[in-house]
PDB file of N, CA and C in Angstrom:
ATOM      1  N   UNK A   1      26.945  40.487   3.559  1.00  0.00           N
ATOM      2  CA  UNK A   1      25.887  39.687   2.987  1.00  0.00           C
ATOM      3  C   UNK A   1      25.995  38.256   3.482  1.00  0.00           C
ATOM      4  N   UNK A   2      24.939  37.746   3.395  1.00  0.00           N
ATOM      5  CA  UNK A   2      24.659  36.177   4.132  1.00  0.00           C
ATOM      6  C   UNK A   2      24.131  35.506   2.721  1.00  0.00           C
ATOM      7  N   UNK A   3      24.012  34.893   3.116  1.00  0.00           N
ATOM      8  CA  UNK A   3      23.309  33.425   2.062  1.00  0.00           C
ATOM      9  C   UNK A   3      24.086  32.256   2.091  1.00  0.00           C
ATOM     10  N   UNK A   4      23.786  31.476   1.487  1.00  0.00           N
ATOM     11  CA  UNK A   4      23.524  30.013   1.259  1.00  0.00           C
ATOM     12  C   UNK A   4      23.679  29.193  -0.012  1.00  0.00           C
ATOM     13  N   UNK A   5      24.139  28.304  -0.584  1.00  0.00           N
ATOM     14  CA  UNK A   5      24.048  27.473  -1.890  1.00  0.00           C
ATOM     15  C   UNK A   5      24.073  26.204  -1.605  1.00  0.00           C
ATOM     16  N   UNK A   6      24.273  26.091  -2.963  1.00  0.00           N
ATOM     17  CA  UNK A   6      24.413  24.025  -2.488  1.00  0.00           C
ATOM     18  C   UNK A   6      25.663  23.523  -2.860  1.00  0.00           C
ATOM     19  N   UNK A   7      26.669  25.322  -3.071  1.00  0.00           N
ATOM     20  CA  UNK A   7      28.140  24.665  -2.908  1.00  0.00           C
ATOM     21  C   UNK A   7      29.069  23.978  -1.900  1.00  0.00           C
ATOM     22  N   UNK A   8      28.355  23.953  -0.486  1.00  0.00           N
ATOM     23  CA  UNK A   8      29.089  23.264   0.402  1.00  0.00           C
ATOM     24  C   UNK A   8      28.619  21.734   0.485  1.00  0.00           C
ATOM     25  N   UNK A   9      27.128  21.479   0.291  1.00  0.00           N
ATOM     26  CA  UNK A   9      26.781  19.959  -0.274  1.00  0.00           C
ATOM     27  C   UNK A   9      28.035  19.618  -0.944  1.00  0.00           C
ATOM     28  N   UNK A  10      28.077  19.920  -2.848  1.00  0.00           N
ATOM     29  CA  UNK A  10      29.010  19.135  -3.122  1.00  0.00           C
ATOM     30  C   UNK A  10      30.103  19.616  -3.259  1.00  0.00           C
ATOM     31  N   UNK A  11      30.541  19.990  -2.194  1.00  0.00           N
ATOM     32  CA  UNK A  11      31.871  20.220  -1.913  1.00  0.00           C
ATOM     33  C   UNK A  11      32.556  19.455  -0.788  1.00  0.00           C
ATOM     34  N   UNK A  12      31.641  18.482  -0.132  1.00  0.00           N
ATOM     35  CA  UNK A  12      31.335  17.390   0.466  1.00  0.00           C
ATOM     36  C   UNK A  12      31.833  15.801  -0.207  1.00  0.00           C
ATOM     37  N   UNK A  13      31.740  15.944  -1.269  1.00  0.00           N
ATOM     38  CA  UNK A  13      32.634  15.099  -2.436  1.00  0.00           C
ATOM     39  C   UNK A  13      32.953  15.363  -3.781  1.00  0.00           C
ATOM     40  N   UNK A  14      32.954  16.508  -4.161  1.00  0.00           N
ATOM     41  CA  UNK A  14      34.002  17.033  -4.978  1.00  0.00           C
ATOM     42  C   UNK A  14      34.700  18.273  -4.870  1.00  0.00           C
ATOM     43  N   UNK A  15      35.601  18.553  -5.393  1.00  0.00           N
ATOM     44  CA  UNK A  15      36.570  19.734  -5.033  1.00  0.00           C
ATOM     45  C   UNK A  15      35.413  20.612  -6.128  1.00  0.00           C
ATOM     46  N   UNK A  16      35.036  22.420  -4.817  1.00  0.00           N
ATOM     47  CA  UNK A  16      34.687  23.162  -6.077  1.00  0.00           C
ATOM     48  C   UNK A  16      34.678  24.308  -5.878  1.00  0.00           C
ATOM     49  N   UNK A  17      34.987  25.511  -6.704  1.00  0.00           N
ATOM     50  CA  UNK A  17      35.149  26.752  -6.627  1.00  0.00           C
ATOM     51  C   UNK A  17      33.381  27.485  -6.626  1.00  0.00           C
ATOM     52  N   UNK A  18      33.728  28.517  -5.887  1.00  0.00           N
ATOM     53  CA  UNK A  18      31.857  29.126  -5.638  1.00  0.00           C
ATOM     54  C   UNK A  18      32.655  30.670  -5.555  1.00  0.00           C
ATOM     55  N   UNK A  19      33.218  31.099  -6.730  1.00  0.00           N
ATOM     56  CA  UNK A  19      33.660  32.496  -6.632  1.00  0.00           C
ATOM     57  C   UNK A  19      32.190  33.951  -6.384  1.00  0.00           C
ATOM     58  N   UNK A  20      32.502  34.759  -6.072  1.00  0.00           N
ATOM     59  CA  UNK A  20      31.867  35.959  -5.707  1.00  0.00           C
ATOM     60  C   UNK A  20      32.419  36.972  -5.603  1.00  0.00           C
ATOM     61  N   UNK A  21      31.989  37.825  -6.561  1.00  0.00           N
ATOM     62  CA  UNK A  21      32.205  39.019  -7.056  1.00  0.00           C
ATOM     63  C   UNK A  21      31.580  39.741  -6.312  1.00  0.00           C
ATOM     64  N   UNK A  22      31.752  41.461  -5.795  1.00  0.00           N
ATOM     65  CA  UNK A  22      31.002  42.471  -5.508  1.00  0.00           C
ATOM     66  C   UNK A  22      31.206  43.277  -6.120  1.00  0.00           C
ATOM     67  N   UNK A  23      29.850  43.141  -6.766  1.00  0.00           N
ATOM     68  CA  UNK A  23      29.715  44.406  -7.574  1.00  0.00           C
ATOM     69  C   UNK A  23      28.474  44.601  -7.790  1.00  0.00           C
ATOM     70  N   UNK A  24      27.810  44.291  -6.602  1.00  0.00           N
ATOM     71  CA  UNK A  24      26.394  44.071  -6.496  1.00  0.00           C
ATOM     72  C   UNK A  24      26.411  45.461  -5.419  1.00  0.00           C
ATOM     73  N   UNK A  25      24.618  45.849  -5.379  1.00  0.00           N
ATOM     74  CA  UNK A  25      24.257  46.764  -3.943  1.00  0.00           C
ATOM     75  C   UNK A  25      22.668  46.248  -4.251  1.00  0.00           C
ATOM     76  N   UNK A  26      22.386  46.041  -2.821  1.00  0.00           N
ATOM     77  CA  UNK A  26      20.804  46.048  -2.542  1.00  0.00           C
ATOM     78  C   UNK A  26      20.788  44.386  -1.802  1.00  0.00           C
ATOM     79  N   UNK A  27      19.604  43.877  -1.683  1.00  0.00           N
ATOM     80  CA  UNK A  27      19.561  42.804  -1.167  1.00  0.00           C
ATOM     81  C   UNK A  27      19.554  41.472  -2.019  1.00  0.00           C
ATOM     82  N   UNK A  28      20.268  40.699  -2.258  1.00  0.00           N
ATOM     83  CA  UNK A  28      20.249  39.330  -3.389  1.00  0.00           C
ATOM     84  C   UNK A  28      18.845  38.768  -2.998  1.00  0.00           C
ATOM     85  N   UNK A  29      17.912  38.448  -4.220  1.00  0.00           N
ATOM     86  CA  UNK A  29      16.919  38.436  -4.927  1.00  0.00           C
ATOM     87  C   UNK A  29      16.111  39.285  -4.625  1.00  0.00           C
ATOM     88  N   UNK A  30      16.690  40.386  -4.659  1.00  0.00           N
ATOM     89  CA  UNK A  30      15.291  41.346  -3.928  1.00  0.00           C
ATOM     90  C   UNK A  30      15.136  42.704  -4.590  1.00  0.00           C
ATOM     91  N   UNK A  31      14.129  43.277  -4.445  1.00  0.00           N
ATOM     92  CA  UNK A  31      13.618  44.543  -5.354  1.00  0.00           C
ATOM     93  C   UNK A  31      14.470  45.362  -5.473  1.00  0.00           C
ATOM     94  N   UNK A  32      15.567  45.504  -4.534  1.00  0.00           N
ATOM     95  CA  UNK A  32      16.811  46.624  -5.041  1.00  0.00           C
ATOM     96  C   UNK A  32      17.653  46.077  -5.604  1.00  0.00           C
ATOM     97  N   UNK A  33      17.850  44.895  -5.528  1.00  0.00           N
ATOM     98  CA  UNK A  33      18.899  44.025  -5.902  1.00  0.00           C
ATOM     99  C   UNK A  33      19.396  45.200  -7.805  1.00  0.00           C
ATOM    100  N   UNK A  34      20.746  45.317  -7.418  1.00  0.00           N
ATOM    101  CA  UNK A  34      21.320  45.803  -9.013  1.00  0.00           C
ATOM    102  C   UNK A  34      22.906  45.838  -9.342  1.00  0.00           C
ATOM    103  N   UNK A  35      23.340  45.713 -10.303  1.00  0.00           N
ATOM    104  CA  UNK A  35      24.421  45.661 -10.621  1.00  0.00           C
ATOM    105  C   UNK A  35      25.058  47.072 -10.261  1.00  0.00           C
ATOM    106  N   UNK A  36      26.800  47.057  -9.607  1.00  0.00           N
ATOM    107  CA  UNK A  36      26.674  48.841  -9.385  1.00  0.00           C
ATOM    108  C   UNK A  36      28.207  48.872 -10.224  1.00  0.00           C
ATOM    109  N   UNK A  37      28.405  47.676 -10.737  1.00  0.00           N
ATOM    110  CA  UNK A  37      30.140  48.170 -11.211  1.00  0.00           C
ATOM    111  C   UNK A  37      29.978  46.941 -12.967  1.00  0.00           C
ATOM    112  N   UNK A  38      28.964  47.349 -13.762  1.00  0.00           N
ATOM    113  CA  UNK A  38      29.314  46.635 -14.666  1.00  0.00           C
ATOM    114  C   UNK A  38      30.190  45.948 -15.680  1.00  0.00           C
ATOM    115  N   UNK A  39      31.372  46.607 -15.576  1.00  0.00           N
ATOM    116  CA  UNK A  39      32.656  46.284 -16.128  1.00  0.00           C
ATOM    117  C   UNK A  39      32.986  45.098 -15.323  1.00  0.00           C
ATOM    118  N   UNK A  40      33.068  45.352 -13.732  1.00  0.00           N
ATOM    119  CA  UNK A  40      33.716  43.957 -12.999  1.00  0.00           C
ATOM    120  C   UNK A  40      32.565  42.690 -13.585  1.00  0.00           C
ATOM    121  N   UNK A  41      31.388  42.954 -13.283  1.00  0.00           N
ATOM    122  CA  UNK A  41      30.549  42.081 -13.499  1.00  0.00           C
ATOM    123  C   UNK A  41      30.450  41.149 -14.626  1.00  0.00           C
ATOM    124  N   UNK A  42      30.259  42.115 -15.872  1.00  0.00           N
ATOM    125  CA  UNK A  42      30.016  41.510 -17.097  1.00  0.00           C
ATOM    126  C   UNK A  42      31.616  40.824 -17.750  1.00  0.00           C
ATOM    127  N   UNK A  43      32.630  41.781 -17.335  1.00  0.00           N
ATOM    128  CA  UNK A  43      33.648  41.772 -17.946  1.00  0.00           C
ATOM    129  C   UNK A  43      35.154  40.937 -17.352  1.00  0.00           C
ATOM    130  N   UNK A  44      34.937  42.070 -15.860  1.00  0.00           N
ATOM    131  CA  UNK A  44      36.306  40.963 -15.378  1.00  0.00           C
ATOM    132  C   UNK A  44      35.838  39.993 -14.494  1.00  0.00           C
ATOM    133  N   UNK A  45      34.987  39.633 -14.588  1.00  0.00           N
ATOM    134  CA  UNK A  45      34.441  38.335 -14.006  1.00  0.00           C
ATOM    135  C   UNK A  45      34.638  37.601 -14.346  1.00  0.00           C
ATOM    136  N   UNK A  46      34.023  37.208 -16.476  1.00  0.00           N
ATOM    137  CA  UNK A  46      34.523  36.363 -17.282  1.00  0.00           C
ATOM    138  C   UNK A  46      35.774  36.034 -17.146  1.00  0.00           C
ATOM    139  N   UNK A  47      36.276  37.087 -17.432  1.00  0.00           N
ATOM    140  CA  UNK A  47      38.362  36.657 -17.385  1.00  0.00           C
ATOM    141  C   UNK A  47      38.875  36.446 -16.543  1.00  0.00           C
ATOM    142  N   UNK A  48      38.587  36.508 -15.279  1.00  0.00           N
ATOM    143  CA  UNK A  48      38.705  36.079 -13.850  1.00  0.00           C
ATOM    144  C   UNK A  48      38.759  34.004 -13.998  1.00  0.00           C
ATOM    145  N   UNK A  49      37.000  34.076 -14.290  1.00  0.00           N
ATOM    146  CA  UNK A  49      36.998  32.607 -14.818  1.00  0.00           C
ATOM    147  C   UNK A  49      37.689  31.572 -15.727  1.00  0.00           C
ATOM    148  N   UNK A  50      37.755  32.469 -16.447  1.00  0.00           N
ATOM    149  CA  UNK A  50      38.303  31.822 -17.781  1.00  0.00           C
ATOM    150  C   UNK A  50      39.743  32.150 -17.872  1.00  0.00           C
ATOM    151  N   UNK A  51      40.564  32.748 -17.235  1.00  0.00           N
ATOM    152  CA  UNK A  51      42.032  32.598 -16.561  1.00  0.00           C
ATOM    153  C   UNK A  51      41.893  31.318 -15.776  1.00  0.00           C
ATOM    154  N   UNK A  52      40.785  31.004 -14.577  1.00  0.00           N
ATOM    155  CA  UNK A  52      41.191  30.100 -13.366  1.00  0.00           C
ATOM    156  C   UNK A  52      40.794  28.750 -15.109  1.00  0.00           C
ATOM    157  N   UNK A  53      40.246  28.462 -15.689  1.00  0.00           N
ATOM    158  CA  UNK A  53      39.779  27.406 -16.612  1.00  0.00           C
ATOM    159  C   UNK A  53      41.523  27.431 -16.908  1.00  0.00           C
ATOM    160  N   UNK A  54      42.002  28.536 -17.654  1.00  0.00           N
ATOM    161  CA  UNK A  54      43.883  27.967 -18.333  1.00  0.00           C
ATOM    162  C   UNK A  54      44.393  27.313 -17.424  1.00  0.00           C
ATOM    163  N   UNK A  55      44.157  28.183 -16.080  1.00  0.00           N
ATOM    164  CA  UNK A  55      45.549  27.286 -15.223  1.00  0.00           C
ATOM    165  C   UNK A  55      45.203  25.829 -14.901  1.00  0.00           C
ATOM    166  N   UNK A  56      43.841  25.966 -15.007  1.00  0.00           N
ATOM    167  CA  UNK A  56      43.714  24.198 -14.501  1.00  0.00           C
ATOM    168  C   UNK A  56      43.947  23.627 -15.622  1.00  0.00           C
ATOM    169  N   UNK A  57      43.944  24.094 -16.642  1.00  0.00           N
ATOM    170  CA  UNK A  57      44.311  22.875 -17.895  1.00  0.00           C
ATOM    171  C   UNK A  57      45.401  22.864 -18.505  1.00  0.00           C
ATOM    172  N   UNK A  58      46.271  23.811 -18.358  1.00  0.00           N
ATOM    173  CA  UNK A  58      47.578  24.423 -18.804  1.00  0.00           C
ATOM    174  C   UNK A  58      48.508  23.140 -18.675  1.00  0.00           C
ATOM    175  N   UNK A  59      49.471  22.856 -19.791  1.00  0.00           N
ATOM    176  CA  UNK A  59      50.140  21.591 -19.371  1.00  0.00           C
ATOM    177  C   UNK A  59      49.534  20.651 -19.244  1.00  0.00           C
ATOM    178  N   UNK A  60      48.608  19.541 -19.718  1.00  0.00           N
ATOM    179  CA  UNK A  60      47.883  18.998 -20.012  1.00  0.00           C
ATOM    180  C   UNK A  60      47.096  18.692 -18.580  1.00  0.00           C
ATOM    181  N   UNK A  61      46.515  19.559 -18.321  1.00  0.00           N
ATOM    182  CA  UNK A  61      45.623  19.902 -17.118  1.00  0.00           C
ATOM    183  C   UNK A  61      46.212  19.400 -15.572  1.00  0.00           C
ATOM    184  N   UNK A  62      47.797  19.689 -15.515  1.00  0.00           N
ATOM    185  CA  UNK A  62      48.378  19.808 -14.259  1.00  0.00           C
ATOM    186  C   UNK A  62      48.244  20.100 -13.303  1.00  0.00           C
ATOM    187  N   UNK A  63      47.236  21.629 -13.306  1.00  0.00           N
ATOM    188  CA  UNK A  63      46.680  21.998 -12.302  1.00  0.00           C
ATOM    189  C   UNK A  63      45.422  21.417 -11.743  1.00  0.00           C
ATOM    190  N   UNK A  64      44.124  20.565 -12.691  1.00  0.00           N
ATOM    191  CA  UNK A  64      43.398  20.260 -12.149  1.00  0.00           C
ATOM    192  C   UNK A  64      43.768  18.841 -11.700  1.00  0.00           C
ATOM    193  N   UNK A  65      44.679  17.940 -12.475  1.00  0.00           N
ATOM    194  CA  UNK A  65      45.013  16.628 -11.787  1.00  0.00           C
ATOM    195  C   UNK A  65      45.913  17.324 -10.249  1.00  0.00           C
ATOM    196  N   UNK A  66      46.379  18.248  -9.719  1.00  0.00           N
ATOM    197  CA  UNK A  66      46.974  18.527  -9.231  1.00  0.00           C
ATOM    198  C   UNK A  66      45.250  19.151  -7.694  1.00  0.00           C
ATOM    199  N   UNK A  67      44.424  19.318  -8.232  1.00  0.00           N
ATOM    200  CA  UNK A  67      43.426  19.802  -6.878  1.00  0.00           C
ATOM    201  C   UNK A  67      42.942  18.646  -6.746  1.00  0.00           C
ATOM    202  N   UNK A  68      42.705  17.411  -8.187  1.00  0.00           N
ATOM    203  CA  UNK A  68      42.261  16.302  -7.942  1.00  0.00           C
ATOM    204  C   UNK A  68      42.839  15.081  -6.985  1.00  0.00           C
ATOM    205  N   UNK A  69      43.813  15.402  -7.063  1.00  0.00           N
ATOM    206  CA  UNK A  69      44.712  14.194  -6.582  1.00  0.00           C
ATOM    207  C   UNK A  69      44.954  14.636  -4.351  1.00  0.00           C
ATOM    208  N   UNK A  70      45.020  16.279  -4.450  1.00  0.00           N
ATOM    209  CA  UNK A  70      44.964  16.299  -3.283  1.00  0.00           C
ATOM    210  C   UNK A  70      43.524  16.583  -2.392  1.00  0.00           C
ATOM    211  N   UNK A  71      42.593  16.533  -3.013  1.00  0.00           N
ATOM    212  CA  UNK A  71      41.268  16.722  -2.649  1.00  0.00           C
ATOM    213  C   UNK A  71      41.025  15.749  -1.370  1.00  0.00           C
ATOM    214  N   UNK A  72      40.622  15.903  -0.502  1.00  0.00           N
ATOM    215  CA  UNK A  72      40.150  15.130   0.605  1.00  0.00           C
ATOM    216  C   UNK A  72      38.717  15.028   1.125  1.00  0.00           C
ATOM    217  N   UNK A  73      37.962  14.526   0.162  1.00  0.00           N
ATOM    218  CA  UNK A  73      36.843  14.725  -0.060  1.00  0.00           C
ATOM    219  C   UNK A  73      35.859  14.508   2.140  1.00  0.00           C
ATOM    220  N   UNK A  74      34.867  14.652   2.305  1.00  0.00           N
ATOM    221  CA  UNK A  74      34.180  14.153   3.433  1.00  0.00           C
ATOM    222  C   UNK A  74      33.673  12.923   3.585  1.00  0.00           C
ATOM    223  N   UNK A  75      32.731  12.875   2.343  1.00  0.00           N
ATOM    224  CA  UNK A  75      31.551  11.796   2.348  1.00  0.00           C
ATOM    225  C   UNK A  75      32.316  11.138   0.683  1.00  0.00           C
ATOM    226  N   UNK A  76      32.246   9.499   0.938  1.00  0.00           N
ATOM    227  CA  UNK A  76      31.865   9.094  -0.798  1.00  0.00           C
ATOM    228  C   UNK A  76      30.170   9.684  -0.807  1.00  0.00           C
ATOM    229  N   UNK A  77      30.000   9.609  -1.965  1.00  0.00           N
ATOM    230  CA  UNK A  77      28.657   9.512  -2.853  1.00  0.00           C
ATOM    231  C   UNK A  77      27.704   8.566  -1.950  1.00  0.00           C
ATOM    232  N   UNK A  78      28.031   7.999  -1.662  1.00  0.00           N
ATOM    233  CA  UNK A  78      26.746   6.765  -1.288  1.00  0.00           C
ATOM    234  C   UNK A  78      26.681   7.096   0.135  1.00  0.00           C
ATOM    235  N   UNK A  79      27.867   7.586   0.742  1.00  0.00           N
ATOM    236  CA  UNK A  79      28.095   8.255   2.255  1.00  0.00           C
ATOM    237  C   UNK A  79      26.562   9.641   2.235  1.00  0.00           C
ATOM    238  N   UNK A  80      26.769  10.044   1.318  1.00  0.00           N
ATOM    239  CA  UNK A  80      26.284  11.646   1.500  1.00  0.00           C
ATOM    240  C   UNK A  80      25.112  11.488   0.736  1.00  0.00           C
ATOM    241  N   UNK A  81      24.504  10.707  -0.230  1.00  0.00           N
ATOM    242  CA  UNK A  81      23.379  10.257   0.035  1.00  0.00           C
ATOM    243  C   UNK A  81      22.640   9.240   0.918  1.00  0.00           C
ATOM    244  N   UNK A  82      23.171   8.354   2.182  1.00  0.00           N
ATOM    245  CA  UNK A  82      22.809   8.305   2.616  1.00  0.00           C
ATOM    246  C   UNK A  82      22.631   8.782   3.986  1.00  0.00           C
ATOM    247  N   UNK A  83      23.606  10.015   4.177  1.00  0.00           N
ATOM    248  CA  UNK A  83      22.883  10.987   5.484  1.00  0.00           C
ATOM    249  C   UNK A  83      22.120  12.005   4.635  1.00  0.00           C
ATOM    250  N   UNK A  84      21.623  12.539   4.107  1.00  0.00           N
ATOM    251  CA  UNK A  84      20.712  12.907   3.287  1.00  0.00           C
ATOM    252  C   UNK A  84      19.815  12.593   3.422  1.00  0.00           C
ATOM    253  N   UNK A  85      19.259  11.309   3.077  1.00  0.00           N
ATOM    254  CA  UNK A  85      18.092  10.644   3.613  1.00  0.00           C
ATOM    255  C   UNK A  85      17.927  10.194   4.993  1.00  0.00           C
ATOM    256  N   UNK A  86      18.910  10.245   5.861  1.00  0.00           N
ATOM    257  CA  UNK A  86      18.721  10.151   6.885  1.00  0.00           C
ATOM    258  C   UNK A  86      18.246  11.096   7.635  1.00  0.00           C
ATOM    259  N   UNK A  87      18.640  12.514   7.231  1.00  0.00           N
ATOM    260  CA  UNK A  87      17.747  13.780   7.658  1.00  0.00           C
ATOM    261  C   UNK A  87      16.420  14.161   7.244  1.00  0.00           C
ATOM    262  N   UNK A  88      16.089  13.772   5.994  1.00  0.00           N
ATOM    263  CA  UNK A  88      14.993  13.694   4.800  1.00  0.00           C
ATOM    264  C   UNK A  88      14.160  12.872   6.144  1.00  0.00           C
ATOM    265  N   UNK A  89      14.209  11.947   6.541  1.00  0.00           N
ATOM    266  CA  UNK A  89      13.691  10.629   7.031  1.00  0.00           C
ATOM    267  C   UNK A  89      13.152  10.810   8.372  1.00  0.00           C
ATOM    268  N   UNK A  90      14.080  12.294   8.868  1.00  0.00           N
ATOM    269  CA  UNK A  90      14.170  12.602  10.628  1.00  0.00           C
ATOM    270  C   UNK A  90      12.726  14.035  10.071  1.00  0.00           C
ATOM    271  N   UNK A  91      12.631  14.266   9.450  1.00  0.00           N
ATOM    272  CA  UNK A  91      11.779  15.369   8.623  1.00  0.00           C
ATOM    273  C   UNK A  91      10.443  14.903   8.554  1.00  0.00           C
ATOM    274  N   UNK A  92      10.229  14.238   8.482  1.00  0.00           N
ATOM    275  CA  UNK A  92       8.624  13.188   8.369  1.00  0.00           C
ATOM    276  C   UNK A  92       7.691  13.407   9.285  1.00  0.00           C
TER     277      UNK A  92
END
């Protein structure tokens, strides 16, 4: 499968998880599109998540001062909105 989000934008200046599960069959947004393993989906997906939520906060959130501190971001904020508009601008 292919696609696209706007998790690599801000992942451009902030650290971020874009997990994906399969437990899908058919084409994403599309007329076959359906769930084929509902237990992973509904079930160990949540706890998947909400395990990665303990460890980052576990110990008074060690693990996330710990992705924060080594994060090496690309762009500041004002960096990445302004090539943004600089493409926005080349678009005209």
């Amino acid at each position: 499968m292919a696609g696209s989000t706007d998790m690599g934008d801000v992942a451009h200046i902030i650290p971020v998880i874009h997990p994906w599960v399969g437990c899908i069959e058919g084409v994403l947004h599309g007329a076959n599109y359906k769930i084929s393993i509902p237990e992973v989906a509904y079930t160990k997906t949540a706890q998947a998540l909400a395990m990665t939520i303990v460890d980052l906060l576990y110990g008074d959130g060690e693990g996330a001062k710990k992705v924060q501190d080594n994060y090496k971001p690309v762009f500041t904020k004002d960096e990445y909105i302004k090539l943004m508009d600089s493409i926005s601008e080349g678009e005209k």
